[in-house]
PDB file of N, CA and C in Angstrom:
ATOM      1  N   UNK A   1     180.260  94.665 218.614  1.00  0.00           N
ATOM      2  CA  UNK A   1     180.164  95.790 219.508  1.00  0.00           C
ATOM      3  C   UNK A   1     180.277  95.260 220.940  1.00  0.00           C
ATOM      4  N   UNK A   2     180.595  96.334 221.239  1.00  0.00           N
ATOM      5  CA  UNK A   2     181.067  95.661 223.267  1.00  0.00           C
ATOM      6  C   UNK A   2     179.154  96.037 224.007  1.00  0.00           C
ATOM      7  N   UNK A   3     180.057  95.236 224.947  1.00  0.00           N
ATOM      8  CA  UNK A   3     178.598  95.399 226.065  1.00  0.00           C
ATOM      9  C   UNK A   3     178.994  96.693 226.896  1.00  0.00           C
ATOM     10  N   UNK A   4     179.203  97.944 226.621  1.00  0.00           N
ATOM     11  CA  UNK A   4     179.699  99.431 227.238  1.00  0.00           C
ATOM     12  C   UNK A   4     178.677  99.711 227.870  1.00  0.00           C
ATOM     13  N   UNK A   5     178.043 100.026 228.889  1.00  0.00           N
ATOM     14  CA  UNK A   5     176.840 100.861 229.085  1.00  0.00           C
ATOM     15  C   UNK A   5     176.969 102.538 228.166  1.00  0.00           C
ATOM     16  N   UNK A   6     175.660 102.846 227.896  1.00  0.00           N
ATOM     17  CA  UNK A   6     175.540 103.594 227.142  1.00  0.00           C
ATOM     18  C   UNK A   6     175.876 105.352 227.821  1.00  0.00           C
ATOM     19  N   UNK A   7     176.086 104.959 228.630  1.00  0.00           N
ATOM     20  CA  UNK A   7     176.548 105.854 229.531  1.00  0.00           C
ATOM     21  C   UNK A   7     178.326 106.463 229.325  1.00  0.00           C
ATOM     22  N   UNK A   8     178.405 105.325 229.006  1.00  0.00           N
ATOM     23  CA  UNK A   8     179.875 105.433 228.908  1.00  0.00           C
ATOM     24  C   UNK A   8     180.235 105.333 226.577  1.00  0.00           C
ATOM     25  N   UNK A   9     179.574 105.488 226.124  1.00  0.00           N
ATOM     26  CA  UNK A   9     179.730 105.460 225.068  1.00  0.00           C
ATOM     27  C   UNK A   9     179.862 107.121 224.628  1.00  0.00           C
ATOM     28  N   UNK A  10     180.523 106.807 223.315  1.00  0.00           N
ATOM     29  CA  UNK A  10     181.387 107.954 223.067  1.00  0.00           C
ATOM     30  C   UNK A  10     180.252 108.970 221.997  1.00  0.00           C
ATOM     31  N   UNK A  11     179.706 108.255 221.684  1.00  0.00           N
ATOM     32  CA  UNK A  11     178.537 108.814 221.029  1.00  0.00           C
ATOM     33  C   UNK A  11     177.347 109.406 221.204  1.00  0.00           C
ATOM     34  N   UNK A  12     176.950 110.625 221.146  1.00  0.00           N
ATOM     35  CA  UNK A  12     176.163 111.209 221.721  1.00  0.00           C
ATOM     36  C   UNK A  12     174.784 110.918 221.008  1.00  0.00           C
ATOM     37  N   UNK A  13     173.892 110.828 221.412  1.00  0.00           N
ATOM     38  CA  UNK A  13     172.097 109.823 220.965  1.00  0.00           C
ATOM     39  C   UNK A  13     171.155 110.995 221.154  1.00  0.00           C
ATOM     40  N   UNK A  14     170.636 111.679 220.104  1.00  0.00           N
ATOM     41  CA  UNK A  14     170.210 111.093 218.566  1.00  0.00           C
ATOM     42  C   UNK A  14     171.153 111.880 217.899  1.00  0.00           C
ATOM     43  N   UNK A  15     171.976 110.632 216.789  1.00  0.00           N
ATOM     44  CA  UNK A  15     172.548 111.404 215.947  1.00  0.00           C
ATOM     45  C   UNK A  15     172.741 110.770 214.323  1.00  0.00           C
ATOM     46  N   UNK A  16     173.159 111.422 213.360  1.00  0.00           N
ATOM     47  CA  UNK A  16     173.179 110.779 212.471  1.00  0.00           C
ATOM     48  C   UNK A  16     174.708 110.223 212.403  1.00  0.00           C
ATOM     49  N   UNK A  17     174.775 108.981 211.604  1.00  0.00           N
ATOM     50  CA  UNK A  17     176.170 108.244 212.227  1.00  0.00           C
ATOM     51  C   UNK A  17     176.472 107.207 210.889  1.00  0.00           C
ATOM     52  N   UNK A  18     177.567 107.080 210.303  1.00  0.00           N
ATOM     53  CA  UNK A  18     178.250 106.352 209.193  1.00  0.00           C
ATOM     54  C   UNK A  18     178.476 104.910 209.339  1.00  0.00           C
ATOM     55  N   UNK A  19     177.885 104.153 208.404  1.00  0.00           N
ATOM     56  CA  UNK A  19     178.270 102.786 208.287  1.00  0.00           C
ATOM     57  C   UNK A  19     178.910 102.222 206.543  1.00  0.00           C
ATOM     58  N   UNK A  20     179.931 101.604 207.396  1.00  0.00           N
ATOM     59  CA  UNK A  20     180.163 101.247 205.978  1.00  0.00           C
ATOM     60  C   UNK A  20     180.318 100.035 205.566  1.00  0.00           C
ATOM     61  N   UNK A  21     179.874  99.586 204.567  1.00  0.00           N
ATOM     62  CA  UNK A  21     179.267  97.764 204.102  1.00  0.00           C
ATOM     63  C   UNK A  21     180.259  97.852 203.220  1.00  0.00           C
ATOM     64  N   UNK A  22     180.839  96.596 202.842  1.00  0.00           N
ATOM     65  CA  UNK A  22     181.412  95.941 201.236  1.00  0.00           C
ATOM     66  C   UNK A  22     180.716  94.932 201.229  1.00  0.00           C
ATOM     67  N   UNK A  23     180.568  94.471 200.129  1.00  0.00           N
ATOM     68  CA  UNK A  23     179.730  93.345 199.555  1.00  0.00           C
ATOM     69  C   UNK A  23     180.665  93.064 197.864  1.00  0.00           C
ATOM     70  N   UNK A  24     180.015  92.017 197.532  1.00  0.00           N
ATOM     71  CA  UNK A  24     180.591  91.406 196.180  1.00  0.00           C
ATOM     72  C   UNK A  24     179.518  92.702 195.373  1.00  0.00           C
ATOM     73  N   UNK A  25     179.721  93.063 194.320  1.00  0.00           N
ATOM     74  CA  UNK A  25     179.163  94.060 193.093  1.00  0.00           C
ATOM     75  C   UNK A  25     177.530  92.970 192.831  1.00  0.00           C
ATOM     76  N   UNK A  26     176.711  93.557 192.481  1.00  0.00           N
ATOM     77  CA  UNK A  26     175.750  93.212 191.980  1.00  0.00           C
ATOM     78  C   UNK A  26     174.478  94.455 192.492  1.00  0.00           C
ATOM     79  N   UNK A  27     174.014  94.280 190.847  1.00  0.00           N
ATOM     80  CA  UNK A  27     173.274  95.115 190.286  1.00  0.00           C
ATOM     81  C   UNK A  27     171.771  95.696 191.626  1.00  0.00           C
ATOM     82  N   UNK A  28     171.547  94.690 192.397  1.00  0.00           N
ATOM     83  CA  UNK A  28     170.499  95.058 193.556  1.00  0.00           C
ATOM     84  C   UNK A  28     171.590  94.868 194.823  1.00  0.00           C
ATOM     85  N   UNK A  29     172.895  95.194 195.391  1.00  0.00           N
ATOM     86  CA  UNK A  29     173.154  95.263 196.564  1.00  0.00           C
ATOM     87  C   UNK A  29     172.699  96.834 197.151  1.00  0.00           C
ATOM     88  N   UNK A  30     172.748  97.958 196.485  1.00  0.00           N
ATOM     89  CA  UNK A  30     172.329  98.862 197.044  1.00  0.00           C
ATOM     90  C   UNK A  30     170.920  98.859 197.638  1.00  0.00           C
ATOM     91  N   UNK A  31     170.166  98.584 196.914  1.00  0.00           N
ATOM     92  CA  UNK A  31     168.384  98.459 196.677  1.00  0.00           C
ATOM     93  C   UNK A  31     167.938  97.438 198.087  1.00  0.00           C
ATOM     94  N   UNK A  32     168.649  96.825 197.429  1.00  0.00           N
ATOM     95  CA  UNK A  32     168.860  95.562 199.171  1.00  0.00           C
ATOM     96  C   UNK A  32     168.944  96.235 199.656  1.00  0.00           C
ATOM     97  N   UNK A  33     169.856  96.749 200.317  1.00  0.00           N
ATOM     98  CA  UNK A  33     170.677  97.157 201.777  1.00  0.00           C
ATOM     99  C   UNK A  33     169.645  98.544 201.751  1.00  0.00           C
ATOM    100  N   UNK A  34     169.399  99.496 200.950  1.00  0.00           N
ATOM    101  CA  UNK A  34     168.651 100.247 201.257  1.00  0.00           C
ATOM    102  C   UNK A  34     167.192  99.672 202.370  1.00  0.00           C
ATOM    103  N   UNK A  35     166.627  98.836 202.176  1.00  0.00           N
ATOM    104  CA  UNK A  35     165.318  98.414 202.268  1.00  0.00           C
ATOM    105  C   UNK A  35     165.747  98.160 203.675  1.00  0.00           C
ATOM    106  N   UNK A  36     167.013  97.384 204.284  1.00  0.00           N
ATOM    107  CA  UNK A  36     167.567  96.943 205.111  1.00  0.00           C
ATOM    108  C   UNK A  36     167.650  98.353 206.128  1.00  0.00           C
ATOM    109  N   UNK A  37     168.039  99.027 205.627  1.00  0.00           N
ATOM    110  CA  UNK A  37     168.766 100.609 206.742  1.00  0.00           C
ATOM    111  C   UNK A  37     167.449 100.721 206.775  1.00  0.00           C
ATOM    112  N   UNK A  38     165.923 101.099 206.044  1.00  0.00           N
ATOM    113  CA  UNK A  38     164.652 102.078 206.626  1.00  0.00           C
ATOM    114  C   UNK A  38     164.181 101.277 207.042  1.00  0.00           C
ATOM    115  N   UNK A  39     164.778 100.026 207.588  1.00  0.00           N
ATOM    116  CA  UNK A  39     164.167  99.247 208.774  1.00  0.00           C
ATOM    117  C   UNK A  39     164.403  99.410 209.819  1.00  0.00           C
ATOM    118  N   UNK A  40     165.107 100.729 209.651  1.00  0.00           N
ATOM    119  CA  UNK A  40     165.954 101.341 210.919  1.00  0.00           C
ATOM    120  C   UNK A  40     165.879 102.606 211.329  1.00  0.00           C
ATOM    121  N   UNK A  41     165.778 103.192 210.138  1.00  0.00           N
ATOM    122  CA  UNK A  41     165.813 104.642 209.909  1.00  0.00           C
ATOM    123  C   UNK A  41     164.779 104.875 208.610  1.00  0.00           C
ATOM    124  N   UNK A  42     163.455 105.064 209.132  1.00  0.00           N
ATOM    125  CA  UNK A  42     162.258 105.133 207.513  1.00  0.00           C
ATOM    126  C   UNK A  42     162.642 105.900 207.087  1.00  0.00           C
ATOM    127  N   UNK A  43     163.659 107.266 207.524  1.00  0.00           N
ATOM    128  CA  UNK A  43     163.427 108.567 206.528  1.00  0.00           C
ATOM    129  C   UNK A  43     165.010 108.435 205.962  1.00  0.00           C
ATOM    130  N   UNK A  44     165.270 107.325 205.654  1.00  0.00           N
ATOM    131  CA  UNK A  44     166.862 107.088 204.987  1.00  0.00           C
ATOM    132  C   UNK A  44     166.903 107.562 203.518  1.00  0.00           C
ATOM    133  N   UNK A  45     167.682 108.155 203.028  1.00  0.00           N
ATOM    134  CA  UNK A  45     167.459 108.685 201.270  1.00  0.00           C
ATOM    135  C   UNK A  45     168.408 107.829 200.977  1.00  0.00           C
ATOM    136  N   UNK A  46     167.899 107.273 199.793  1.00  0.00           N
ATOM    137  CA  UNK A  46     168.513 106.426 199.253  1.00  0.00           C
ATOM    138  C   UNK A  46     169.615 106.982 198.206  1.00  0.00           C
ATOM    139  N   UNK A  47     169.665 108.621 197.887  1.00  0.00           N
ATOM    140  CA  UNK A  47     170.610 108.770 197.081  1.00  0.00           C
ATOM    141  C   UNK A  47     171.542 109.671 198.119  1.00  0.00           C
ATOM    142  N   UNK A  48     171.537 109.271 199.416  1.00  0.00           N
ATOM    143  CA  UNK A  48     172.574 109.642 200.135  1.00  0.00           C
ATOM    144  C   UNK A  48     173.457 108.556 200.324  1.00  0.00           C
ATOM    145  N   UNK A  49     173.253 107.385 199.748  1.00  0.00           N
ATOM    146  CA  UNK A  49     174.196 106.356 199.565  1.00  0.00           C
ATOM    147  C   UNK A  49     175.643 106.566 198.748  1.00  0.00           C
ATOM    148  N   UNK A  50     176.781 106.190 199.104  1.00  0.00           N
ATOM    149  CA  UNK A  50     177.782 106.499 198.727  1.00  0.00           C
ATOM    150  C   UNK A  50     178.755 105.428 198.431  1.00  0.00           C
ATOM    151  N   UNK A  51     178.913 104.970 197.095  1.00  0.00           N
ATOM    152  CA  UNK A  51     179.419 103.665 196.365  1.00  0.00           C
ATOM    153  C   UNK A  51     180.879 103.785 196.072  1.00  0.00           C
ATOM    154  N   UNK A  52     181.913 102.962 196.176  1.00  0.00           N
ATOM    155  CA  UNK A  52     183.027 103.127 195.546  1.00  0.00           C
ATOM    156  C   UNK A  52     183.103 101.732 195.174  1.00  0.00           C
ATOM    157  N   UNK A  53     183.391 101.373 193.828  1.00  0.00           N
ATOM    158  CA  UNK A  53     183.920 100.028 193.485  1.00  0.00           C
ATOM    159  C   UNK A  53     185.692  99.447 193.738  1.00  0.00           C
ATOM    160  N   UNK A  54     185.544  98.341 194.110  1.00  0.00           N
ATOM    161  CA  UNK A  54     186.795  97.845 194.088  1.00  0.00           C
ATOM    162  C   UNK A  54     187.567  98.058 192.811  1.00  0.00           C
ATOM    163  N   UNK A  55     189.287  97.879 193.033  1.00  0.00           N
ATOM    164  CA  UNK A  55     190.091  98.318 191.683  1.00  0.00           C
ATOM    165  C   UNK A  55     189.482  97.348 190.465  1.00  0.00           C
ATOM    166  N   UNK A  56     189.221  96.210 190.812  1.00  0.00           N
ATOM    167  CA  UNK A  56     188.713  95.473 189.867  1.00  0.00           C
ATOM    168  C   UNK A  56     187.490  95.386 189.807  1.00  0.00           C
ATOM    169  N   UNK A  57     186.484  96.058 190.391  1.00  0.00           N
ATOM    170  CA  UNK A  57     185.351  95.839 190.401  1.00  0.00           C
ATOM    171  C   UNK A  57     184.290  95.119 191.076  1.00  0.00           C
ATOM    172  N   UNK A  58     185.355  93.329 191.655  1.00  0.00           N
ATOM    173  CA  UNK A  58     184.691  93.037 192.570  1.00  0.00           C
ATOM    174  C   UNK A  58     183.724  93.397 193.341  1.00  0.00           C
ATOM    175  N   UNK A  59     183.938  93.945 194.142  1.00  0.00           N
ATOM    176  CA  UNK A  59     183.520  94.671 195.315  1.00  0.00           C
ATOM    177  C   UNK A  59     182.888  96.007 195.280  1.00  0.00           C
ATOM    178  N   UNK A  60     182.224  96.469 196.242  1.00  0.00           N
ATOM    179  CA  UNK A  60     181.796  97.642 195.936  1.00  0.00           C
ATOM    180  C   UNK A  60     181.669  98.150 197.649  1.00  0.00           C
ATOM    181  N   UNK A  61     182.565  99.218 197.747  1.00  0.00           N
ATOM    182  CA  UNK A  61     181.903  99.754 199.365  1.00  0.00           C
ATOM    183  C   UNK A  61     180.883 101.038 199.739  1.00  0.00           C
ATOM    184  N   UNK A  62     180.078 100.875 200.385  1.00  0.00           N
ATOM    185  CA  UNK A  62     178.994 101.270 200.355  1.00  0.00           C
ATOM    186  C   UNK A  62     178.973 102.602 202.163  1.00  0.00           C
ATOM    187  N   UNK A  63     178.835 103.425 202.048  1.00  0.00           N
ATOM    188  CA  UNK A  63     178.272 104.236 203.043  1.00  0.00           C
ATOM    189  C   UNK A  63     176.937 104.214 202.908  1.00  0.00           C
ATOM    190  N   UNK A  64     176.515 104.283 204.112  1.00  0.00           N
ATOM    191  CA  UNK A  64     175.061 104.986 204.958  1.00  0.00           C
ATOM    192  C   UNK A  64     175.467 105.745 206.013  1.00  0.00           C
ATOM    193  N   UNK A  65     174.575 106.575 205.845  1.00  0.00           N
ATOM    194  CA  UNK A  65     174.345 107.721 206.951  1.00  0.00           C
ATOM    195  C   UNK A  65     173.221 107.654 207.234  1.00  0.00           C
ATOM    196  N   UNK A  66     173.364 106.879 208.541  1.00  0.00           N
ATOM    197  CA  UNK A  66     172.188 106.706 208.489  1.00  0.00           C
ATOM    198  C   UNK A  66     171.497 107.789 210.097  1.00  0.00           C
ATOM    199  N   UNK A  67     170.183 108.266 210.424  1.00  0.00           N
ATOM    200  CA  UNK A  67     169.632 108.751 212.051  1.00  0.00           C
ATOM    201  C   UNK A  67     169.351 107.582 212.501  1.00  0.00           C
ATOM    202  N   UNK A  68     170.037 107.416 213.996  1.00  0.00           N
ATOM    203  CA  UNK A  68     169.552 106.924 215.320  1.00  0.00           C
ATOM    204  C   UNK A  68     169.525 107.316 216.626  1.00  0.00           C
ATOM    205  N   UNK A  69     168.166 106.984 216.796  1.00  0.00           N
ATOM    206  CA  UNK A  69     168.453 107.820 218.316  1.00  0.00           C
ATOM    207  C   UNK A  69     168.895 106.637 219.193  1.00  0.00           C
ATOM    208  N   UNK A  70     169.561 105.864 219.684  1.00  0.00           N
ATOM    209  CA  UNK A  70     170.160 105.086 220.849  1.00  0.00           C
ATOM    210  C   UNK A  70     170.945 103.697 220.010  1.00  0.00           C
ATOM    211  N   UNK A  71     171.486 103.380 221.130  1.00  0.00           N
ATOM    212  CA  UNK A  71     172.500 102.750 220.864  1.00  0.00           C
ATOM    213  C   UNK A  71     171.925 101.025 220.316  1.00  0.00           C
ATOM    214  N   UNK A  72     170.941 101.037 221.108  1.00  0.00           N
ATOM    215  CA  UNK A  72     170.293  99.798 220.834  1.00  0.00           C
ATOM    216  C   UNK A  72     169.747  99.713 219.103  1.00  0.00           C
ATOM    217  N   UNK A  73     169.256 100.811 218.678  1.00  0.00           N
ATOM    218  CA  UNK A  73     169.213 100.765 217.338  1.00  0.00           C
ATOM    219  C   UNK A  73     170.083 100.796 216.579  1.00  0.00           C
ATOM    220  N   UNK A  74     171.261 101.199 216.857  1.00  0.00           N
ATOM    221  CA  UNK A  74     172.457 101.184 216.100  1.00  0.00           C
ATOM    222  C   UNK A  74     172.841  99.853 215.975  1.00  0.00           C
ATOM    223  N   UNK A  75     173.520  99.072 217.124  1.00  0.00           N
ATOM    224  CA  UNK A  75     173.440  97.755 217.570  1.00  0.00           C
ATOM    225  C   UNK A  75     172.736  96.778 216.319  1.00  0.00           C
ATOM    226  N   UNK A  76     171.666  96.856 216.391  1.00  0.00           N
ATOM    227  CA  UNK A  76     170.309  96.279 215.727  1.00  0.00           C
ATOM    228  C   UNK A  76     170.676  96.374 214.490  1.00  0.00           C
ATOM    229  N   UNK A  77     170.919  97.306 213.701  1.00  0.00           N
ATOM    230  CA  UNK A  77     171.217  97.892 212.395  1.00  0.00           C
ATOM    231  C   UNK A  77     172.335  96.806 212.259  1.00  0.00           C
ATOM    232  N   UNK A  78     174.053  97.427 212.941  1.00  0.00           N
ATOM    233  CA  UNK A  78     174.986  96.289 212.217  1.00  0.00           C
ATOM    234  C   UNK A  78     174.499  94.879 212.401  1.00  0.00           C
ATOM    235  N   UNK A  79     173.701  94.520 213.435  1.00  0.00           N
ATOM    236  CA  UNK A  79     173.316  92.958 213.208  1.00  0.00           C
ATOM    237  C   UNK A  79     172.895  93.069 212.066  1.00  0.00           C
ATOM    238  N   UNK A  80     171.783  93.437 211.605  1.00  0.00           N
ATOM    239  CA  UNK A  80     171.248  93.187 210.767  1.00  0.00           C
ATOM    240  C   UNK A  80     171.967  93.101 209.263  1.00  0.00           C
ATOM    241  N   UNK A  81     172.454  93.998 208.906  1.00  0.00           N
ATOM    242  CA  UNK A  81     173.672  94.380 208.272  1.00  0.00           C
ATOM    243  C   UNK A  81     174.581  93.091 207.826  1.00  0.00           C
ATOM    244  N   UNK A  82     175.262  92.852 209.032  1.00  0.00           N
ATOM    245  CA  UNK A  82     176.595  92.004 209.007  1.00  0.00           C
ATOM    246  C   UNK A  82     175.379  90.762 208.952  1.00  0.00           C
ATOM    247  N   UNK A  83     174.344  90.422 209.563  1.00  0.00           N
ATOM    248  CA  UNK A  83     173.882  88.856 208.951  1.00  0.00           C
ATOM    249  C   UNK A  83     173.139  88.885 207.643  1.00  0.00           C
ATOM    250  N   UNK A  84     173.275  90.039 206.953  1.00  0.00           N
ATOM    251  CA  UNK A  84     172.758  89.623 205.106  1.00  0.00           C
ATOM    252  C   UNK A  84     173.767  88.832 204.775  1.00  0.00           C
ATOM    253  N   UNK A  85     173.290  88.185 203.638  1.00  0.00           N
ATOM    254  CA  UNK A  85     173.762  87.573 202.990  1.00  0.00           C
ATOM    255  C   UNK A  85     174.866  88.388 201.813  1.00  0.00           C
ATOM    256  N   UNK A  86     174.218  89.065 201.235  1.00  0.00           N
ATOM    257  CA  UNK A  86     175.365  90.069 200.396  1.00  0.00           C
ATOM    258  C   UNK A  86     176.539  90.762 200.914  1.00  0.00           C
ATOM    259  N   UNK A  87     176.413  91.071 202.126  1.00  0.00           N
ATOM    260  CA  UNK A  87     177.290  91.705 203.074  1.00  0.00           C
ATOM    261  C   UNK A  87     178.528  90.773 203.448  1.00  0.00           C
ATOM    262  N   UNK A  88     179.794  91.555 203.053  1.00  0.00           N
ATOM    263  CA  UNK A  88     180.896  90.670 203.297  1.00  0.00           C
ATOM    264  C   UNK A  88     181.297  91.429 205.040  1.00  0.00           C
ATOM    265  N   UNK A  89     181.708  92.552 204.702  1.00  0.00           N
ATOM    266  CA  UNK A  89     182.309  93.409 205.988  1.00  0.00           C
ATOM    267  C   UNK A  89     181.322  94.496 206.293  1.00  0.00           C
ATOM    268  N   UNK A  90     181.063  94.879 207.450  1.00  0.00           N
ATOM    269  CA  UNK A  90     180.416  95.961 208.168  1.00  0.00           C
ATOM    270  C   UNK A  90     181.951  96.840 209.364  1.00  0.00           C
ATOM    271  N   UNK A  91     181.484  97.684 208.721  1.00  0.00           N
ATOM    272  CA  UNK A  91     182.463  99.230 210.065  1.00  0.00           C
ATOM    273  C   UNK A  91     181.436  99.897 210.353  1.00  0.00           C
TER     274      UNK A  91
END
């Protein structure tokens, strides 16, 4: 993410806002990454999670929708995110 002042960001704060993870398939990447987002957002539902597997299965890409109110928490979130370990790509 850029250093924008928040002033100038395109996103209006508090809102609810889409992230999307791939990771390699395994049986706790959701459960993970869940635990990961209500470190961000406590009132995250976990069956608002949204899975698609790769053609082969590999992979699996993952939405959250997740609420934040400012940018700094958003910020915070893909760090957090993109430095798991299960996490290949973050958007």
């Amino acid at each position: 993410m850029t250093d924008t002042p928040e002033r100038e960001s395109l996103i209006t704060y508090p809102c609810d806002f889409p992230i999307k993870v791939m990771g390699r398939a395994h049986e706790d990447l959701i459960g993970t990454l869940v635990e990961v987002v209500r470190g961000f957002d406590p009132g995250f539902d976990p069956a608002s999670v949204q899975a698609r597997p790769s053609s082969r299965g590999t992979y699996v890409g993952l939405t959250f929708t997740v609420h934040v109110d400012s940018r700094e928490q958003l910020d915070a979130l893909y760090r957090a995110l993109h430095g798991h370990h299960m996490v290949s790509i973050v958007l």
